[in-house]
Each structure stands twice: as structure tokens, then as C-alpha cells.
Protein backbone atom coordinates (compact mmCIF):
# COMPACT_ATOMS: atom_id res chain seq x y z
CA UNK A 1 3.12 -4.30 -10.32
CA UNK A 2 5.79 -5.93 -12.55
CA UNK A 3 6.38 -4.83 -16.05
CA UNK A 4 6.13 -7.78 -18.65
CA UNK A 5 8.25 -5.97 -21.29
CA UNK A 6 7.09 -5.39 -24.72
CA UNK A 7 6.14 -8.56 -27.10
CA UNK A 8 8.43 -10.51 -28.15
CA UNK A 9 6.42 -11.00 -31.41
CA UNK A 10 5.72 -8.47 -34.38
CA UNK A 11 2.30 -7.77 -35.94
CA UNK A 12 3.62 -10.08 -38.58
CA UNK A 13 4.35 -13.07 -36.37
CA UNK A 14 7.78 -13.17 -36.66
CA UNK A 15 10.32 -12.74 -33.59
CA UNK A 16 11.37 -9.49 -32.19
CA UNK A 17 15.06 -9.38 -30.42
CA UNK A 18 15.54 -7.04 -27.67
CA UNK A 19 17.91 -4.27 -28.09
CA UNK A 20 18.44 -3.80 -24.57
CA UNK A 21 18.35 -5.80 -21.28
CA UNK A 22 15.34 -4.22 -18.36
CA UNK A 23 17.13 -1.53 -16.09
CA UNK A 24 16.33 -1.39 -12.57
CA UNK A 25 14.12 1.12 -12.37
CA UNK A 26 12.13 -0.97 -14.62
CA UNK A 27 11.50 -4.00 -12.57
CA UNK A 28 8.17 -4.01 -10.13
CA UNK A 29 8.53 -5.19 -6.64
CA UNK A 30 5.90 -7.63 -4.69
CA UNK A 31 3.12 -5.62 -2.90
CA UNK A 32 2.94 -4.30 0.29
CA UNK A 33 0.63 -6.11 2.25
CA UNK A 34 0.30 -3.83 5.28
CA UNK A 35 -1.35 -5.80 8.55
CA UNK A 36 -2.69 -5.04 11.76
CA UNK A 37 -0.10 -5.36 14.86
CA UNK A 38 3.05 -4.81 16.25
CA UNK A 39 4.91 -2.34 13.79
CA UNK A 40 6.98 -3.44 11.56
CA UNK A 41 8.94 -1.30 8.74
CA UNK A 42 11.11 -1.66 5.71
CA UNK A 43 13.60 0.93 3.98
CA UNK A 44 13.58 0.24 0.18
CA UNK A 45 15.71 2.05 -2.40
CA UNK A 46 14.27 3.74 -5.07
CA UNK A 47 15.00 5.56 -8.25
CA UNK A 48 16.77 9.30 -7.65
CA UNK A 49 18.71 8.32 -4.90
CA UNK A 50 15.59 7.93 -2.55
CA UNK A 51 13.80 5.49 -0.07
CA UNK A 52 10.76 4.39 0.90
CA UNK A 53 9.40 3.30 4.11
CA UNK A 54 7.56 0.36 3.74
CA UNK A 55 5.05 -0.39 6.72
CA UNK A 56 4.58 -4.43 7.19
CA UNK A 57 2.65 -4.26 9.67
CA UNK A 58 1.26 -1.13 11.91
CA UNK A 59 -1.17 -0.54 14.57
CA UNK A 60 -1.52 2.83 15.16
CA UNK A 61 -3.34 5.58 12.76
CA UNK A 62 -3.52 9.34 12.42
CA UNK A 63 -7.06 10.43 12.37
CA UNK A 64 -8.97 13.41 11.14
CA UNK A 65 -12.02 14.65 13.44
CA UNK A 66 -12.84 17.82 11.71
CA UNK A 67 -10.23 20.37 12.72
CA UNK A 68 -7.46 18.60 15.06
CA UNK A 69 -5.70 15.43 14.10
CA UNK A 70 -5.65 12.20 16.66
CA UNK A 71 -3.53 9.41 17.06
CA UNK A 72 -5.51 6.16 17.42
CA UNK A 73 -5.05 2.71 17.73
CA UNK A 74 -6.11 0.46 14.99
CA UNK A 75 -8.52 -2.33 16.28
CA UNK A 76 -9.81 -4.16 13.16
CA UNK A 77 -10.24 -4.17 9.33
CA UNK A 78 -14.01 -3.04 8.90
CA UNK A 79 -14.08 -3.17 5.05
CA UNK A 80 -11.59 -3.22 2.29
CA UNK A 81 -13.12 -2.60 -1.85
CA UNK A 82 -9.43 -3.30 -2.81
CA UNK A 83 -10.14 -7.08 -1.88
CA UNK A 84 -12.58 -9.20 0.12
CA UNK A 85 -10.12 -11.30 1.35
CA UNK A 86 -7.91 -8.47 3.11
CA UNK A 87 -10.86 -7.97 5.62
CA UNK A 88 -10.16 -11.54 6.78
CA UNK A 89 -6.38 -10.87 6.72
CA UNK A 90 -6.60 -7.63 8.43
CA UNK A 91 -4.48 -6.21 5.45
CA UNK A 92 -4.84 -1.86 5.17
CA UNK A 93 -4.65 -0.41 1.94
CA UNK A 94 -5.72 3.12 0.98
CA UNK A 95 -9.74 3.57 0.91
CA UNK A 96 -9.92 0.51 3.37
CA UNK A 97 -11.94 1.10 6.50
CA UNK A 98 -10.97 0.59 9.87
CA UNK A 99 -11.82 0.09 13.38
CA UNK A 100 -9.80 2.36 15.66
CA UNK A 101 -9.66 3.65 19.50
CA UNK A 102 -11.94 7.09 17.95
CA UNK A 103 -14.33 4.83 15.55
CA UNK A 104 -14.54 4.02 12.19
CA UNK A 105 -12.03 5.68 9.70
CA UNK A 106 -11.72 5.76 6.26
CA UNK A 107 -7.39 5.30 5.14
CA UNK A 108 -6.37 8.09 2.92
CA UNK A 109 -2.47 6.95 2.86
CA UNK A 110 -0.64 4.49 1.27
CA UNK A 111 0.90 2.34 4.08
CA UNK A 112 3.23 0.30 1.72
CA UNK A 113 4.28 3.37 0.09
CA UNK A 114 4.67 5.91 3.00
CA UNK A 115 4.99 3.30 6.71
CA UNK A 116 2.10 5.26 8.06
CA UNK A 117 -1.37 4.84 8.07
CA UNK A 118 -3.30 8.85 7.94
CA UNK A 119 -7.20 8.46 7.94
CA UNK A 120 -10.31 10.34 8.36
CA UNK A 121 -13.23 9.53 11.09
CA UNK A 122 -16.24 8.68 9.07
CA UNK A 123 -19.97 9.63 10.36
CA UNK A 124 -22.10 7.07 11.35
């Protein structure tokens, strides 16, 4: 999400000039659209002195079934309540639901944030 800055206006109307310019750490970056297919990945620097893997594209998942954790490969976008149109994309954000090798799984990761996709089998 990018940051707009404060208004340039004052209650008043009249013009407000900036005392400083944005810093870095201030700016937003585009969003993530994580896909289905061959894995892709992007290192990103962030504040501290960090990174961040970015995953572009992925098609493998980590999946909770109760006590042991599986790795599965993702299939299809089943549903997505972050936006209609990422079902038809095939775009995985967190609390999307997906189609794997083990059945349908709920995504409790960030994939843009972290690069990989964790999820949790869903009873059906």
C-alpha cells in the first residue's frame, strides 16, 4: 500500500509546505501477486538491514493434516474473499483456498511477504 503523505491543505484552506522530503522506509511497494506455477522468487530490501522473499509465482504448499505437516502440490485456486478476480488469475493470498495433491486447503501465510505458501487441509 503506498502512503499519500499528509494534506497539503490546512483546515483553513490555505497551503501547507512540507518540512521534509518522504524517506524510504516511507514509500509502499506494488503488491505481490503470488500465482500458480513454476516458482519464481524475489529478494527485496527492507527497513533494519533485512530482506524479504517475495514468491511470484509457486506451486508447491506446506499442509497441515492434524498432527504431521505435508508437502503438496498446488493444483488450482478454489476460492479467494480477498478478490473475485484472483480465482480466475490463479493469484494466492492468505485466507485463499486451494486445490492441492492432499485436497482442499485453506493459506495461512503470506506468499508475497514470506516466498512460501503454509496451509491447513480443510474438512469437507
Amino acid at each position: 500500500m503506498q502512503d499519500q503523505g499528509r494534506s497539503t491543505r490546512k483546515r483553513t484552506g490555505g497551503r501547507l509546505k512540507n518540512v521534509r522530503n518522504r524517506r524510504k522506509d516511507e514509500l509502499g511497494r506494488q503488491p505481490t501477486e503470488t500465482q500458480v506455477g513454476e516458482p519464481r522468487f524475489r529478494t527485496v530490501d527492507v527497513r533494519g538491514n533485512d530482506t524479504k522473499t517475495r514468491a511470484l509465482a509457486t506451486n508447491v504448499a506446506s499442509v497441515n493434516a492434524g498432527d504431521e505437516t505435508l508437502s503438496a502440490d498446488i493444483e488450482d485456486v478454489v476460492e479467494n474473499d480477498a478478490n473475485p478476480n484472483y480465482v480466475r488469475r490463479n493469484i494466492i493470498t492468505k485466507g485463499a483456498v486451494i486445490a492441492t495433491s492432499e485436497g482442499e486447503a485453506r493459506v495461512t501465510s503470506r506468499p508475497g511477504q514470506t516466498g512460501q505458501v503454509n496451509a491447513v487441509l480443510l474438512d469437507n
